[in-house]
N, C-alpha and C. Protein backbone atom coordinates (compact mmCIF):
# COMPACT_ATOMS: atom_id res chain seq x y z
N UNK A 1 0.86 -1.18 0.00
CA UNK A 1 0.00 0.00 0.00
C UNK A 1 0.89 1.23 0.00
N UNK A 2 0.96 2.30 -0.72
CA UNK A 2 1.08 3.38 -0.44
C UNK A 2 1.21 3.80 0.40
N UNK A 3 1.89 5.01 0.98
CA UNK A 3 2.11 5.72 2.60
C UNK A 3 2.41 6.73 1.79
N UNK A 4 1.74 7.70 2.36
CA UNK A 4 1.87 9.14 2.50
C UNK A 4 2.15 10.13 3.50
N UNK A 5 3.41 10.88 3.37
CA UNK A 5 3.94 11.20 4.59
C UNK A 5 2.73 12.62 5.43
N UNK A 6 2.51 12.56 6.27
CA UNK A 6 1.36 13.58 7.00
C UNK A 6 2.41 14.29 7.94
N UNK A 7 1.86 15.76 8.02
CA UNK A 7 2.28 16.65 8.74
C UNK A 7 2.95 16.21 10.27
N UNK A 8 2.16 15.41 10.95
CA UNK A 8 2.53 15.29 12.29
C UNK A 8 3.04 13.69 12.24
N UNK A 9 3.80 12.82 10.87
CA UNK A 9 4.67 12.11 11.21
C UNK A 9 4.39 11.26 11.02
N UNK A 10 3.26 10.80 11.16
CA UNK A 10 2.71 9.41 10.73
C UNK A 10 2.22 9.44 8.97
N UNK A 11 2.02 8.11 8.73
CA UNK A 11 2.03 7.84 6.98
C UNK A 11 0.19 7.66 6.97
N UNK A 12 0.27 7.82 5.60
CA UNK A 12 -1.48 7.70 5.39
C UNK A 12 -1.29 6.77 4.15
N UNK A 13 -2.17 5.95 4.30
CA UNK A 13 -2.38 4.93 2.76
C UNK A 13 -3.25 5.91 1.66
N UNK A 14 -2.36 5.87 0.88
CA UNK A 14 -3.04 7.08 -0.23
C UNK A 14 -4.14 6.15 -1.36
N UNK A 15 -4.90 6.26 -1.62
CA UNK A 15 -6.39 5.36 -1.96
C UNK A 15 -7.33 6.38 -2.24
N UNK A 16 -8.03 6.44 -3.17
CA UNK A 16 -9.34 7.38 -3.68
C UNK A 16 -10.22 6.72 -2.77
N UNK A 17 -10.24 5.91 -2.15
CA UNK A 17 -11.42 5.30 -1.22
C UNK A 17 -11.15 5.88 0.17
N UNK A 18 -9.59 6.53 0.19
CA UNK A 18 -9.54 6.76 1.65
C UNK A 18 -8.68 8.05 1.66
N UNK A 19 -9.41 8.77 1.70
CA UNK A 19 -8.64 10.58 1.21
C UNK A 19 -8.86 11.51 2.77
N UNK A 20 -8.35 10.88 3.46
CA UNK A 20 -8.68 11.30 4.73
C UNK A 20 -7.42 11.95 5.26
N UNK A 21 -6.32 11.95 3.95
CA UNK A 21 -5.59 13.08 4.56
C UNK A 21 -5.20 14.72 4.01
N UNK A 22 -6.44 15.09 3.23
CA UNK A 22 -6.69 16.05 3.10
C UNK A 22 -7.78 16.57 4.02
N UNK A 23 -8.32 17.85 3.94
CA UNK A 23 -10.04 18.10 4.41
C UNK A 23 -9.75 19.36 3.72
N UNK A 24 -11.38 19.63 3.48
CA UNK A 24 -11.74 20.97 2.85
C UNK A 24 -11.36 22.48 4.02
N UNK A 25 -10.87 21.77 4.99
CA UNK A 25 -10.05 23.48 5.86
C UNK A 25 -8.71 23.18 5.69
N UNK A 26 -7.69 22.48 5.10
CA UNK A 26 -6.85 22.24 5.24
C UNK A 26 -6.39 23.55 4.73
N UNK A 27 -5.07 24.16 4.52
CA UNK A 27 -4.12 25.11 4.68
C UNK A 27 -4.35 24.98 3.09
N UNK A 28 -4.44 24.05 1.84
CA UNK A 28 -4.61 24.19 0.69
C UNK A 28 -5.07 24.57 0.16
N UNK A 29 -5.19 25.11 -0.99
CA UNK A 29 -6.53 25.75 -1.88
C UNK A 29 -6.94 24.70 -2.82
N UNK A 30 -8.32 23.57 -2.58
CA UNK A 30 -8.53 22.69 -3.22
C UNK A 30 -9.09 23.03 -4.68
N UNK A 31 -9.50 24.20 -4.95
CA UNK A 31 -9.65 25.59 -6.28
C UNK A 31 -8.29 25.31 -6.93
N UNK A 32 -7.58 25.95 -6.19
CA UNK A 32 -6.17 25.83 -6.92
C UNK A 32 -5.36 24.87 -7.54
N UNK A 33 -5.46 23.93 -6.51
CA UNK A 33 -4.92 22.61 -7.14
C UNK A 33 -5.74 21.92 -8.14
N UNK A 34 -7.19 22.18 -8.01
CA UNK A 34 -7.64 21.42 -9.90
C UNK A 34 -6.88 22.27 -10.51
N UNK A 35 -7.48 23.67 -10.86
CA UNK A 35 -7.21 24.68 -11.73
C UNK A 35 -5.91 24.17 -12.43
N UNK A 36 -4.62 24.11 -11.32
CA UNK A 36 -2.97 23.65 -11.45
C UNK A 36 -3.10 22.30 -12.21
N UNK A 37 -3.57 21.77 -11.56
CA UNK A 37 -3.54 20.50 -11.94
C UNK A 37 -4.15 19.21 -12.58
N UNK A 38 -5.14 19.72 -13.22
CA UNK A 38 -6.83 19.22 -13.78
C UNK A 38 -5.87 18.32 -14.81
N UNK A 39 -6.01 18.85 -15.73
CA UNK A 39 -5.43 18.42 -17.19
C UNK A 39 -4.35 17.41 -17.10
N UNK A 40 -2.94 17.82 -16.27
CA UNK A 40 -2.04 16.78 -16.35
C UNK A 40 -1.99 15.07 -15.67
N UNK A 41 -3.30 15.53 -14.78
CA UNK A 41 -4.05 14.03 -13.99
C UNK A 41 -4.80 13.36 -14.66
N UNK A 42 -5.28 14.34 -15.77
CA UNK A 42 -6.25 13.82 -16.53
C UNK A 42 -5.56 13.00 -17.98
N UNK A 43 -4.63 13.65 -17.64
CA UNK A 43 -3.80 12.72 -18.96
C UNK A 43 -2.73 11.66 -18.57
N UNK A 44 -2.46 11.22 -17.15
CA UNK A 44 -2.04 10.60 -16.50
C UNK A 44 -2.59 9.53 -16.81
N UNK A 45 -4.05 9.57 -16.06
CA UNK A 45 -5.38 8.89 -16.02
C UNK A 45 -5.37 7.73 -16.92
N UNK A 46 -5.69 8.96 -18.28
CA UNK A 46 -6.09 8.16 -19.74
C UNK A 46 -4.64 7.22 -19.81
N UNK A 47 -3.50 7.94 -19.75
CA UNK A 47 -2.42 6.83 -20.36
C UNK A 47 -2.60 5.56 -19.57
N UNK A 48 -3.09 5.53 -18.33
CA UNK A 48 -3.26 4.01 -17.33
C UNK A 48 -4.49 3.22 -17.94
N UNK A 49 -5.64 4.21 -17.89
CA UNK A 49 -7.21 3.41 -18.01
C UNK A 49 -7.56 3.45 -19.44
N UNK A 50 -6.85 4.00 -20.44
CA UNK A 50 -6.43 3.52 -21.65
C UNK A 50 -8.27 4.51 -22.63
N UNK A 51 -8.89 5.51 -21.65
CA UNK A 51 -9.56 5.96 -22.61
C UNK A 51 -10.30 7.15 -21.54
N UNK A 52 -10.51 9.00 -22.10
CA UNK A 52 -10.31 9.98 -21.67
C UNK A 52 -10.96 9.92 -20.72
N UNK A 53 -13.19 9.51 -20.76
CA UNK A 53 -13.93 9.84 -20.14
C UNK A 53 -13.97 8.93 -18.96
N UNK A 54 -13.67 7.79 -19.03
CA UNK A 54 -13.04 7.12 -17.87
C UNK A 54 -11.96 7.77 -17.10
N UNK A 55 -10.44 8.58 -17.61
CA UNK A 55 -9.49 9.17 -16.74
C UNK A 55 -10.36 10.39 -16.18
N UNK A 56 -11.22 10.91 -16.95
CA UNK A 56 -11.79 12.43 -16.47
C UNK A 56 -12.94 12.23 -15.26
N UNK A 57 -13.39 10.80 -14.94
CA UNK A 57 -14.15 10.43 -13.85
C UNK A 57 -13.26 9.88 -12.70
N UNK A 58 -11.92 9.14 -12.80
CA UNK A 58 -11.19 8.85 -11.82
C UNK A 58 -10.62 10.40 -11.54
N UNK A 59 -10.32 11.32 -12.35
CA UNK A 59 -10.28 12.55 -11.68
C UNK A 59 -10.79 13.28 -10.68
N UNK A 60 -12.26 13.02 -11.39
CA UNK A 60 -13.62 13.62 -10.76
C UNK A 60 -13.84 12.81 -9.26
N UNK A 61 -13.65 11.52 -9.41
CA UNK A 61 -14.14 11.47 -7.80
C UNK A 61 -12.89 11.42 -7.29
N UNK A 62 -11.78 11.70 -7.28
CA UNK A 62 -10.24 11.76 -6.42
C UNK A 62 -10.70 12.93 -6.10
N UNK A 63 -10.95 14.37 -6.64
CA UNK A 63 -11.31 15.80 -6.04
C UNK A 63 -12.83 15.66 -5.24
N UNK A 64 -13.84 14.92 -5.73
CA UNK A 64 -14.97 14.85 -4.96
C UNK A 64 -14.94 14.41 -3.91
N UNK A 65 -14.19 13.49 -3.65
CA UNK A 65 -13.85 12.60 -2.30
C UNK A 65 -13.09 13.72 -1.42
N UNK A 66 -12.11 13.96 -2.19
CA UNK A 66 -11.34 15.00 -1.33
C UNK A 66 -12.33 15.78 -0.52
N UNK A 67 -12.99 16.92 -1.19
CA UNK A 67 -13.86 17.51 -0.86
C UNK A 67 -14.97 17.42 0.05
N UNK A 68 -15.52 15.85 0.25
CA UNK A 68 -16.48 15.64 0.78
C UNK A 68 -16.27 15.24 2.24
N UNK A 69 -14.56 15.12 2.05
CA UNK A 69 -14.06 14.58 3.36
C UNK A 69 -14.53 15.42 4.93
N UNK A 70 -14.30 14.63 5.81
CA UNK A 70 -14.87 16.15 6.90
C UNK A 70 -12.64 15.95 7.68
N UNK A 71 -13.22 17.27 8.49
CA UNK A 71 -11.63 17.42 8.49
C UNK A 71 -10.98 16.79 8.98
N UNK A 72 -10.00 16.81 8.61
CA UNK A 72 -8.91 15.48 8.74
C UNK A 72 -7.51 16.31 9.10
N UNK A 73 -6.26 14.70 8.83
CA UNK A 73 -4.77 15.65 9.06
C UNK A 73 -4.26 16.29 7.59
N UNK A 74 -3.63 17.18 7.64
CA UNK A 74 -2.74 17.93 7.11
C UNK A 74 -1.63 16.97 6.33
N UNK A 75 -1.45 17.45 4.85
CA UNK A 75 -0.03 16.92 4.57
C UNK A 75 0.52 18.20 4.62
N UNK A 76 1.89 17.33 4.47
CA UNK A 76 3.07 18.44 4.58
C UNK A 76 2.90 19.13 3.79
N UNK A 77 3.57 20.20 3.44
CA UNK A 77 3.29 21.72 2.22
C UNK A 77 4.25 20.68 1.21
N UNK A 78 4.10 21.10 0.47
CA UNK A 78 4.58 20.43 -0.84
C UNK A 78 4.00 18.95 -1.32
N UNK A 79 3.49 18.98 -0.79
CA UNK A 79 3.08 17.31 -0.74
C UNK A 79 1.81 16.92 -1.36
N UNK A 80 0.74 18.05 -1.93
CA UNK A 80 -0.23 18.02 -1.89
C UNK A 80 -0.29 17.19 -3.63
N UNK A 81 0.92 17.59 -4.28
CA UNK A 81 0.47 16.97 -5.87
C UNK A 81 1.04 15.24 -5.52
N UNK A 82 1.82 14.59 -4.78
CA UNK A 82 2.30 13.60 -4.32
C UNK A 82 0.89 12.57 -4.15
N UNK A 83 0.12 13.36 -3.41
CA UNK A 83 -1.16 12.53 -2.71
C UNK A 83 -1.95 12.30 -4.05
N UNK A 84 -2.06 13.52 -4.70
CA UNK A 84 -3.30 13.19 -5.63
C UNK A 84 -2.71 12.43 -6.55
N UNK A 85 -1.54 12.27 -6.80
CA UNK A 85 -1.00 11.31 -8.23
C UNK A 85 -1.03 9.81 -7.67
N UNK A 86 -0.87 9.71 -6.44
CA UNK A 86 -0.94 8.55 -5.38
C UNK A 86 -2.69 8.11 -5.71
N UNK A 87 -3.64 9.04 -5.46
CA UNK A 87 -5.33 8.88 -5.59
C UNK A 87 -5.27 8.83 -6.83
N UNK A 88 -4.51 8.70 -7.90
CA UNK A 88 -5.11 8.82 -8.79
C UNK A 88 -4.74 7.60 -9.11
N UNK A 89 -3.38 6.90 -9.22
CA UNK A 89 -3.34 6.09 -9.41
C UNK A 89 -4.02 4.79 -8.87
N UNK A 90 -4.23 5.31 -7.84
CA UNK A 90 -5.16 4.00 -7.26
C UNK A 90 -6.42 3.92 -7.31
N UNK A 91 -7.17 4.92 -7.73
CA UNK A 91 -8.42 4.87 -8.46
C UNK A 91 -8.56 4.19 -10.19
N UNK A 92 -7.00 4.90 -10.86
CA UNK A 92 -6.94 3.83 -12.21
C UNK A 92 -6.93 2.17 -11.60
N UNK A 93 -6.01 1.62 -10.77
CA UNK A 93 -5.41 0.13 -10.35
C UNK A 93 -7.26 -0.31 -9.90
N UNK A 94 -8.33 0.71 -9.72
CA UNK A 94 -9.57 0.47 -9.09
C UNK A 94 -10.42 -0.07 -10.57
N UNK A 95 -10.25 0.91 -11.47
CA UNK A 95 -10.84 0.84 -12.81
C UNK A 95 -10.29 -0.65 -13.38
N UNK A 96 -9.18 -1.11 -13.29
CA UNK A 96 -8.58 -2.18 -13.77
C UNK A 96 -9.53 -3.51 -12.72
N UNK A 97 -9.70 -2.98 -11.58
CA UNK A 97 -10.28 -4.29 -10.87
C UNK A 97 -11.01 -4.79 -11.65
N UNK A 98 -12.29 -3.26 -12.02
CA UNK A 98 -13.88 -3.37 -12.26
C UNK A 98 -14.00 -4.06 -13.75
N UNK A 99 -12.82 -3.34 -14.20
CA UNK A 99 -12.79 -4.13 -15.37
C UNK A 99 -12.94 -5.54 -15.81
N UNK A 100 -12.02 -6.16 -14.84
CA UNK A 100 -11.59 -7.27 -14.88
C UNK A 100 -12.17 -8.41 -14.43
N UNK A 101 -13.73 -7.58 -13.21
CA UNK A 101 -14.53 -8.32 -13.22
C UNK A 101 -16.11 -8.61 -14.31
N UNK A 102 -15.44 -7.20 -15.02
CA UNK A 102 -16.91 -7.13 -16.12
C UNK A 102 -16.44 -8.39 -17.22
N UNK A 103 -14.98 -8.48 -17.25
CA UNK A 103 -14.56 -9.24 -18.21
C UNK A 103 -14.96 -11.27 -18.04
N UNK A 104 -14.78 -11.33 -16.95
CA UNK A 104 -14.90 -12.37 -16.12
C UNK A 104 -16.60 -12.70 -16.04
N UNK A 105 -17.26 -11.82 -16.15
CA UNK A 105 -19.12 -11.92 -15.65
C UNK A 105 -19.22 -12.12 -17.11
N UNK A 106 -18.63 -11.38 -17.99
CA UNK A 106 -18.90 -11.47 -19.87
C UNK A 106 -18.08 -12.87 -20.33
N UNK A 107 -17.64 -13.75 -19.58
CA UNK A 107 -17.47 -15.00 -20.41
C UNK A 107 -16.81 -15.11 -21.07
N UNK A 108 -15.49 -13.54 -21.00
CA UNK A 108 -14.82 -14.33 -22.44
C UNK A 108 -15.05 -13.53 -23.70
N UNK A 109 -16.28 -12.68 -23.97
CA UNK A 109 -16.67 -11.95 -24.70
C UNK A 109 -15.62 -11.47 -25.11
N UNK A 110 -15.79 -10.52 -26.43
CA UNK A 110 -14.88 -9.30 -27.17
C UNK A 110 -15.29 -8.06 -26.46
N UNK A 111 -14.68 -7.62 -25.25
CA UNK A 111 -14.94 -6.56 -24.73
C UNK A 111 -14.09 -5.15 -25.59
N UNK A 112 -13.72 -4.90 -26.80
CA UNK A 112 -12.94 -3.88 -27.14
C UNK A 112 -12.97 -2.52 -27.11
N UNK A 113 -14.35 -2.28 -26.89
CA UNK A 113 -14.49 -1.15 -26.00
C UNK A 113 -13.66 -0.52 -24.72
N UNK A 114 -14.04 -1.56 -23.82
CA UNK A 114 -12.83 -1.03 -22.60
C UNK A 114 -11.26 -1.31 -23.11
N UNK A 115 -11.14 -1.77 -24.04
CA UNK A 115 -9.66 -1.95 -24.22
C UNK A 115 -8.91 -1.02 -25.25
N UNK A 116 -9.85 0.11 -25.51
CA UNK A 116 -9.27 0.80 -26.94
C UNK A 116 -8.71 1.93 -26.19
N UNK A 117 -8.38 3.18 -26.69
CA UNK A 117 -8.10 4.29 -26.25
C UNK A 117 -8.70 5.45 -26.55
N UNK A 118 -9.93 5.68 -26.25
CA UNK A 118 -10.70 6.70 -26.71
C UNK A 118 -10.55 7.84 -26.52
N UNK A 119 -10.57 8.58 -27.85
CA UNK A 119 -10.27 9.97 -27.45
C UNK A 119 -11.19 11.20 -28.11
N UNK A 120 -11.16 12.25 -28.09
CA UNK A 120 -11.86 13.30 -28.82
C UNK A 120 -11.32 13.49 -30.20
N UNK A 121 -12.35 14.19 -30.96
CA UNK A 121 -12.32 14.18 -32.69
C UNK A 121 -11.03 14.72 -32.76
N UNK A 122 -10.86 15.94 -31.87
CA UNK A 122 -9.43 16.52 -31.74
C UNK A 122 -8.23 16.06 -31.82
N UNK A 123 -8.49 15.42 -30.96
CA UNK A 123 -7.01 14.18 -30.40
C UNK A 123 -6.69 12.97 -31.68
N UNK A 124 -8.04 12.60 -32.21
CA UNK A 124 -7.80 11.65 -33.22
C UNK A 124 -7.22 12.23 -34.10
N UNK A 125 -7.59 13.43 -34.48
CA UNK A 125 -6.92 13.90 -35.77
C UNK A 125 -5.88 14.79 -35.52
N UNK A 126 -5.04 14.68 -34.50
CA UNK A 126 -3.46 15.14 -34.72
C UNK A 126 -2.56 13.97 -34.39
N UNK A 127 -3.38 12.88 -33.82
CA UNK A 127 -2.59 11.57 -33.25
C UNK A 127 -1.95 10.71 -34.78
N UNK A 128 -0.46 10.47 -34.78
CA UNK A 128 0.28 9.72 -35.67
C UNK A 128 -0.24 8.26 -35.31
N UNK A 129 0.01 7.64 -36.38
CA UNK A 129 -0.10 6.10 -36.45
C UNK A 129 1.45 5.64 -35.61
N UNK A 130 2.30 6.58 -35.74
CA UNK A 130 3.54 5.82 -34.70
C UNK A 130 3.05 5.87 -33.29
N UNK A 131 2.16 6.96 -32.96
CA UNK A 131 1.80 7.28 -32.08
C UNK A 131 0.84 6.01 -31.39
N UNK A 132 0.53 5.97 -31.61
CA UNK A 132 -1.05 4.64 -31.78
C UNK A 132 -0.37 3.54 -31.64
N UNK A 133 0.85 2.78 -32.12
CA UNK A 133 1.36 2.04 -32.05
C UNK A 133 2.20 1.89 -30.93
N UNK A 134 2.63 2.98 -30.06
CA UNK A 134 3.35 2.99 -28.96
C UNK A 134 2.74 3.16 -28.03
N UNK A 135 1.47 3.76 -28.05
CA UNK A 135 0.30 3.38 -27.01
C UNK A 135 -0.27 2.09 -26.84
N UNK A 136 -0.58 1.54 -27.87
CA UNK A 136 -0.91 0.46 -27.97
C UNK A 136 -0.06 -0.71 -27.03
N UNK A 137 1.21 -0.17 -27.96
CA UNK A 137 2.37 -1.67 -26.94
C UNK A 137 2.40 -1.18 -25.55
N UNK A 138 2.14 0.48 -25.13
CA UNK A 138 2.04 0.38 -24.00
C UNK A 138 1.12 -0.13 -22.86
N UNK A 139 0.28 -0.36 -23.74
CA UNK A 139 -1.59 -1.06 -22.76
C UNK A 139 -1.29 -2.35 -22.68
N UNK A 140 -0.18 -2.93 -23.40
CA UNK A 140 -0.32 -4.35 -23.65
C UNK A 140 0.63 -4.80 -22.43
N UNK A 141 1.77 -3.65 -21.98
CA UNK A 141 2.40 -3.88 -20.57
C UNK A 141 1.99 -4.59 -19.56
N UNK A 142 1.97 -5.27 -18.34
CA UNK A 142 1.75 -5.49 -16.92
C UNK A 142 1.58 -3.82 -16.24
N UNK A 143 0.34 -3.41 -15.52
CA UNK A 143 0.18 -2.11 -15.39
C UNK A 143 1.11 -1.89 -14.27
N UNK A 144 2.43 -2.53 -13.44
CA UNK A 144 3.38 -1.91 -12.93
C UNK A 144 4.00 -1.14 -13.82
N UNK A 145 4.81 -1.96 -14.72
CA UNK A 145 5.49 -1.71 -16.16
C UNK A 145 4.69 -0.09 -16.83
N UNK A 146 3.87 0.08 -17.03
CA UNK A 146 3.25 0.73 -17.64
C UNK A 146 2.97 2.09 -16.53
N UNK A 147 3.01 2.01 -15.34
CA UNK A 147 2.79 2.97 -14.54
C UNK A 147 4.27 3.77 -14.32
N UNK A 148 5.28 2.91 -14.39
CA UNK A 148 6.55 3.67 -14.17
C UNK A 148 6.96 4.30 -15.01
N UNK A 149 6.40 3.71 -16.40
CA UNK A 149 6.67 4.10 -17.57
C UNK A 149 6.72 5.75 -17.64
N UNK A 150 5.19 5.51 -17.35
CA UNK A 150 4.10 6.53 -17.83
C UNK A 150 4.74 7.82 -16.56
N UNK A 151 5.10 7.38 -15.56
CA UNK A 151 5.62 8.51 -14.24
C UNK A 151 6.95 8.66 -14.78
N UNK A 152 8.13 8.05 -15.29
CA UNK A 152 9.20 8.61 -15.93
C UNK A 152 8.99 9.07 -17.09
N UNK A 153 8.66 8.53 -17.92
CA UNK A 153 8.92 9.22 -19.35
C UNK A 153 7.85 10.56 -19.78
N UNK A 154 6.25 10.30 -19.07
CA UNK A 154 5.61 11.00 -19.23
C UNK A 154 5.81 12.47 -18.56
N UNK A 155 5.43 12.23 -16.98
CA UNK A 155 6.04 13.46 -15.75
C UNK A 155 6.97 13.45 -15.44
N UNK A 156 8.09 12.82 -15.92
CA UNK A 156 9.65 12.97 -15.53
C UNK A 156 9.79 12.92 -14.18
N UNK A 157 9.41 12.04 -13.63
CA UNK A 157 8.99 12.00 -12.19
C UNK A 157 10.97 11.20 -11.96
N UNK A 158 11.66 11.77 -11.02
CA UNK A 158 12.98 10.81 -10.77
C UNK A 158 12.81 9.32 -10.23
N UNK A 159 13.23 8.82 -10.08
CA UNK A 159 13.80 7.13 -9.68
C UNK A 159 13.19 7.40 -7.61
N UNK A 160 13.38 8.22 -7.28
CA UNK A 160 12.95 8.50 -6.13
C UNK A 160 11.63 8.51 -5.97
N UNK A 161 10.98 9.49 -6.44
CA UNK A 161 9.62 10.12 -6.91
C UNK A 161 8.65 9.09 -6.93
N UNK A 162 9.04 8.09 -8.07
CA UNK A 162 8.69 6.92 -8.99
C UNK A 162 8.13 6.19 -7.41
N UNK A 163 9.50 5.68 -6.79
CA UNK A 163 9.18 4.63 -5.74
C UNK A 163 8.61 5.10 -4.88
N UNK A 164 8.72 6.51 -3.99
CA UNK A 164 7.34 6.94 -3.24
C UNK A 164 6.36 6.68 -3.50
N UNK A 165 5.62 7.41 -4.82
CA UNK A 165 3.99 7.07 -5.68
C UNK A 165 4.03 6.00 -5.69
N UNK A 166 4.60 4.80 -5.99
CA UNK A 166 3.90 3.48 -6.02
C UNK A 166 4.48 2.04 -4.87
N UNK A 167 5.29 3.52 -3.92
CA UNK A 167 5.40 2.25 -2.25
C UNK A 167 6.67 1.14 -2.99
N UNK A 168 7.51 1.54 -3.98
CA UNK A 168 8.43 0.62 -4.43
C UNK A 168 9.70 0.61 -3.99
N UNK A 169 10.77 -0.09 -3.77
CA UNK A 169 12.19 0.56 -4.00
C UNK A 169 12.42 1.08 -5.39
N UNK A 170 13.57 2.21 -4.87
CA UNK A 170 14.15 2.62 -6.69
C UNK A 170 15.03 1.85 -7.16
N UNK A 171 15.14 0.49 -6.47
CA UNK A 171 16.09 -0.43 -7.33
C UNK A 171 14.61 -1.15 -7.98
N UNK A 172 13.97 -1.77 -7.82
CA UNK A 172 12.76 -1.92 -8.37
C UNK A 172 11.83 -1.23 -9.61
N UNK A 173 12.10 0.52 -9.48
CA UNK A 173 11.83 1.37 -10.40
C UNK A 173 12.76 1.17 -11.73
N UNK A 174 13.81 1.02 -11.26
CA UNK A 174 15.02 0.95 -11.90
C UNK A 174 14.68 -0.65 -13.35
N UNK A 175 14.42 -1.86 -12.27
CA UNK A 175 14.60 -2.56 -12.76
C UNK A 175 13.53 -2.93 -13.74
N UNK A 176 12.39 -2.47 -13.30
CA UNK A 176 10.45 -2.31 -13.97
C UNK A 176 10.73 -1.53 -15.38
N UNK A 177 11.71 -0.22 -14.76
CA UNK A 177 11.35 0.20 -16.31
C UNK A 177 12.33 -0.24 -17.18
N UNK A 178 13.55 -0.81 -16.53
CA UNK A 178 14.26 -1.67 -17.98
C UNK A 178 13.29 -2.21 -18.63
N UNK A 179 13.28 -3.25 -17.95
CA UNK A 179 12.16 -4.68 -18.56
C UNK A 179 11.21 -3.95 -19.60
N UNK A 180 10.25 -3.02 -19.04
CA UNK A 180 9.17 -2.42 -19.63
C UNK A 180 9.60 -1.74 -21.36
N UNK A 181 11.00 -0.95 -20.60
CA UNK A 181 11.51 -0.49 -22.12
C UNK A 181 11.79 -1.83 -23.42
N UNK A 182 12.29 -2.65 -22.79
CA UNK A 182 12.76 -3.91 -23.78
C UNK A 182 12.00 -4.71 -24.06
N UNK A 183 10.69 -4.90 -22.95
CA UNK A 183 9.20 -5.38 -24.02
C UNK A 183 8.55 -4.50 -24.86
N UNK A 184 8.77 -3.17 -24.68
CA UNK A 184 8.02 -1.73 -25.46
C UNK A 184 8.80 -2.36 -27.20
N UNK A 185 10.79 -1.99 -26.95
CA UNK A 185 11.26 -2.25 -28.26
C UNK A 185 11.19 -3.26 -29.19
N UNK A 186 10.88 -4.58 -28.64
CA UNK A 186 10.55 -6.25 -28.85
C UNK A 186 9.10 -5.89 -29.72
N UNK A 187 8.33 -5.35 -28.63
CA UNK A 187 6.85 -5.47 -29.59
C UNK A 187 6.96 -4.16 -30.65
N UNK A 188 7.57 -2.99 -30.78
CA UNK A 188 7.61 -2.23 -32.00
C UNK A 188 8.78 -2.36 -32.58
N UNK A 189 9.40 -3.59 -32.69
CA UNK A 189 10.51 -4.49 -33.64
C UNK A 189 11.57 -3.62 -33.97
N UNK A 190 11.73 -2.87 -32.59
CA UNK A 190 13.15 -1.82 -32.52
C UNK A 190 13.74 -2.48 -31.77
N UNK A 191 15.76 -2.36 -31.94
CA UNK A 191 16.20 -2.50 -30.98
C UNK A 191 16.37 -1.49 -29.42
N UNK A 192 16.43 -2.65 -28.15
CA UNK A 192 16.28 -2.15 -27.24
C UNK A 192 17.87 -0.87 -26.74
């Protein structure tokens, strides 16, 4: 599980189900931080749950939850984008459950809907076919693989960073995103 470091010392399991270490009096401006930060969670999101209006609802209830919380502890000052990339991700790893049980109740079905990458008319029509193809091999990852990926290469998040957000060692970060890179080059028939 996740730990999130809190003001007075003790860790909080960071979880969209359990956002109890924010509250709406906290010292933050919960205004501010969508405003700051709406868009780049939201494209976080999509690269994990693999399609927009799904990332733009794991958004939506990571800030609703927040919000609805009654008051709670304090994180540390700086800490506040740490937690939500922490809620966010574990609201995507949530989407993957639900998934996985719709897949399981469907028998087997061609579910390709949940498995495509849906995007706006916009997005389709500036998106390259190389592009599409490296998304693609990226959905096809193990979603560790694909989460470190997506926190280094995407948010340039460091080897440190990496293993906080997902409770890992950075020899672990280290070693996830080799692997990840050399199944990425294997399946788009580049060398690694």
């Amino acid at each position: 599980m996740n730990q999130v470091p809190l003001a007075d010392g003790a860790e909080h399991a960071g979880s969209a189900a359990s956002l109890d270490g924010l509250s709406p009096s906290a010292a933050l401006d919960l205004t501010d931080l969508f405003r700051q930060h709406h868009a780049a969670l939201v494209r976080l999101a999509a690269l994990l749950v693999h399609d927009m209006p799904t990332a733009e609802d794991v958004i939506q209830d990571v800030f609703a939850a927040i919000q609805s919380r009654p008051a709670g502890t304090r994180l540390q000052p700086g800490g506040e984008l740490t937690y939500l990339r922490v809620c966010v991700i574990n609201g995507c790893r949530s989407v993957h459950r639900r998934r996985a049980v719709v897949r399981r109740v469907a028998g087997g079905r061609n579910l390709t809907a949940l498995d495509t990458l849906q995007a706006s008319a916009e997005d389709e029509a500036i998106r390259a076919e190389e592009r599409q193809q490296v998304l693609s091999a990226l959905a096809d990852l193990p979603a560790r693989r694909r989460e470190v990926l997506v926190l280094r290469y995407y948010l340039g998040m460091s080897e440190a960073q990496i293993a906080a957000t997902l409770g890992i060692s950075p020899g672990t970060v280290k070693s996830t995103a080799a692997r990840a890179i050399a199944a990425l080059a294997k399946k788009l028939g580049e060398d690694a």
